[in-house]
Protein backbone atom coordinates (compact mmCIF):
# COMPACT_ATOMS: atom_id res chain seq x y z
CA UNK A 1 -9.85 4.02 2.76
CA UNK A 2 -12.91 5.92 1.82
CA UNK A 3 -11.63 8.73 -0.65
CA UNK A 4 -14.80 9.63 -2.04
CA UNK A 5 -13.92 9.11 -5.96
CA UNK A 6 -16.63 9.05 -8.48
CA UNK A 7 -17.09 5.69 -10.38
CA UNK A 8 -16.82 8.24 -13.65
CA UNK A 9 -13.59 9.92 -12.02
CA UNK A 10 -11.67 6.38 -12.22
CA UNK A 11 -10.75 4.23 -15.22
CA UNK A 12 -10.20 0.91 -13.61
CA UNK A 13 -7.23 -1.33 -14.99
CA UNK A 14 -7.92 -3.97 -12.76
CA UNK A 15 -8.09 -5.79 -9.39
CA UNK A 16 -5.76 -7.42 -7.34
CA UNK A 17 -6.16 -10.40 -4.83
CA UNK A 18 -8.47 -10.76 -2.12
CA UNK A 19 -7.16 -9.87 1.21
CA UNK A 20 -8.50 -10.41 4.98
CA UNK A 21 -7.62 -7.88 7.29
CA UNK A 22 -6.58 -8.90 10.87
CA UNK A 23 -10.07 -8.18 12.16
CA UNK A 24 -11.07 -10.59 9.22
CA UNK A 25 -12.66 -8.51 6.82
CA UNK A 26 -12.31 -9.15 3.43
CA UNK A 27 -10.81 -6.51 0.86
CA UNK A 28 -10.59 -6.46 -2.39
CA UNK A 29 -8.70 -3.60 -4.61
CA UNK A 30 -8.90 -2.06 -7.65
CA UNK A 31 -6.03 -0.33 -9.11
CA UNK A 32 -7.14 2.71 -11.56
CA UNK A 33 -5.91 5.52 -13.17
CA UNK A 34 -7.32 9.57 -12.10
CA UNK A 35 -5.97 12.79 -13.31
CA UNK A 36 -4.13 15.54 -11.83
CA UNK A 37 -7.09 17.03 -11.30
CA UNK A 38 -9.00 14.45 -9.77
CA UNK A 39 -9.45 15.84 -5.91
CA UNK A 40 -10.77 13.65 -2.82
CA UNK A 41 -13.85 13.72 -1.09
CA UNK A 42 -11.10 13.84 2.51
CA UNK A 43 -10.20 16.26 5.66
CA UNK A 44 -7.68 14.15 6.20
CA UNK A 45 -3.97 15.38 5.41
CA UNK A 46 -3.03 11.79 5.75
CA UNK A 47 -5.22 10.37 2.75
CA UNK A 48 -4.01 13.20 0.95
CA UNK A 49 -0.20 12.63 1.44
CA UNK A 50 -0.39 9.19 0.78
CA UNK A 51 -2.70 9.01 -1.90
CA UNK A 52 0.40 10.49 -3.51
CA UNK A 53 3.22 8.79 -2.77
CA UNK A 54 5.85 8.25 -5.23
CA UNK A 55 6.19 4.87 -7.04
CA UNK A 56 9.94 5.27 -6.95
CA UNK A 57 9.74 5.88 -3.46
CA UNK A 58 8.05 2.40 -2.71
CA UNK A 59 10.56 0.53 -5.35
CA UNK A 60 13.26 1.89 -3.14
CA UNK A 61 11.68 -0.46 -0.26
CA UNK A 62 13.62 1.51 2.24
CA UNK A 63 11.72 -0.08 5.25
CA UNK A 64 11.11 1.87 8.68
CA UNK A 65 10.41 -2.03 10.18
CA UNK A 66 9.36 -5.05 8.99
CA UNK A 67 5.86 -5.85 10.93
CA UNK A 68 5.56 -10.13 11.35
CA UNK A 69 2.16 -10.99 10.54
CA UNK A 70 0.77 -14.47 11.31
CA UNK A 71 -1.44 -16.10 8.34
CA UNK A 72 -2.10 -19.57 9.76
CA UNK A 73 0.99 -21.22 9.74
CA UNK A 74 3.36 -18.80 7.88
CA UNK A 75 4.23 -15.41 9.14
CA UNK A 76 4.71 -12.53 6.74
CA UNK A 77 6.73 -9.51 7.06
CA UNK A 78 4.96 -6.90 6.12
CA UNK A 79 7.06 -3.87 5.55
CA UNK A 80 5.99 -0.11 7.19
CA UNK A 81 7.30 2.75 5.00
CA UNK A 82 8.04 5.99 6.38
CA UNK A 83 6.58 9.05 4.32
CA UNK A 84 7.25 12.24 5.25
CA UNK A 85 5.55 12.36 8.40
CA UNK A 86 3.06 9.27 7.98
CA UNK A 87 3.85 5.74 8.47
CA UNK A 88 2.14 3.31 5.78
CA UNK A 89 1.69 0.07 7.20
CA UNK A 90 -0.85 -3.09 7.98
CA UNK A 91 -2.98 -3.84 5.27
CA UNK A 92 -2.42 -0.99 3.40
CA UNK A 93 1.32 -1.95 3.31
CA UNK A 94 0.48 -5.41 2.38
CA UNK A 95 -1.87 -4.26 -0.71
CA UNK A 96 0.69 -1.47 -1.71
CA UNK A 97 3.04 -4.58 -2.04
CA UNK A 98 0.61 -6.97 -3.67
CA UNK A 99 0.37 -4.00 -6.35
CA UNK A 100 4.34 -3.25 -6.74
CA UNK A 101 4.72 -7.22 -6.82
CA UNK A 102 1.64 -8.43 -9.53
CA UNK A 103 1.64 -4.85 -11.80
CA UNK A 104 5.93 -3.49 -11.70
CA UNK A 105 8.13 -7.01 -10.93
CA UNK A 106 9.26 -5.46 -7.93
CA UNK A 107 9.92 -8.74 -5.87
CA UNK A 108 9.62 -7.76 -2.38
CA UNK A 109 9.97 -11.18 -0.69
CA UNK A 110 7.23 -10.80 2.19
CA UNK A 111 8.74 -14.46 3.77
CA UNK A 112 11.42 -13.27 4.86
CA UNK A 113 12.58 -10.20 6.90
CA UNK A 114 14.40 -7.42 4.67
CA UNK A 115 17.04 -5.30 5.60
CA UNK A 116 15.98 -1.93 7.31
CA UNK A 117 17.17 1.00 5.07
CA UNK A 118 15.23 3.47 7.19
CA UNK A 119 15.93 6.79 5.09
CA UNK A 120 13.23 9.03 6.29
CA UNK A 121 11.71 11.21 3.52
């Protein structure tokens, strides 16, 4: 989503793979690093809350639902976090994984269906 950081405001580590979003549009992010400080260029609550979410949080992988998403001929779950009162999800689910997966080990298996935890923050 459009946050409005600064080129200058972002020391870049690195990218992560290529994605196409269900309307096919391709995406691909960068992971960075931006300090405390650092504020948004966003009216948007939403962006705010979970720009922020905890890592420890996502490791937990305490699923509201697993979303099935078709890719050809393989379908994906794609799990939706609930956090505090926003629901991450879709393709910003699927690149929060991609980054837990590739940069912290964290092995969520997005072939098969995992069990719903559902603790609400």
């Amino acid at each position: 989503e459009e946050i409005g950081l600064k080129r200058s405001e972002v020391n870049i580590l690195g990218s992560l793979d290529s994605m196409v979003s269900r309307f096919n549009i391709s995406v691909t992010p960068f992971v960075g690093i931006i300090s405390k400080e650092t504020k948004t260029n966003s009216d948007s609550e939403e962006i705010e809350v979970c720009f922020k979410v905890p890592l420890s949080f996502l490791l937990d992988d305490k699923r509201l639902r697993n979303d099935a998403v078709r890719r050809g001929n393989e379908t994906f779950y794609v799990p939706a976090y609930s956090f505090k009162t926003y629901v991450i999800w879709g393709l910003t689910a699927m690149i929060t994984v991609n980054f837990l997966n590739s940069a912290l080990d964290a092995g969520i298996d997005l072939k098969n269906p995992t069990e719903i935890l559902g603790e609400k923050e």
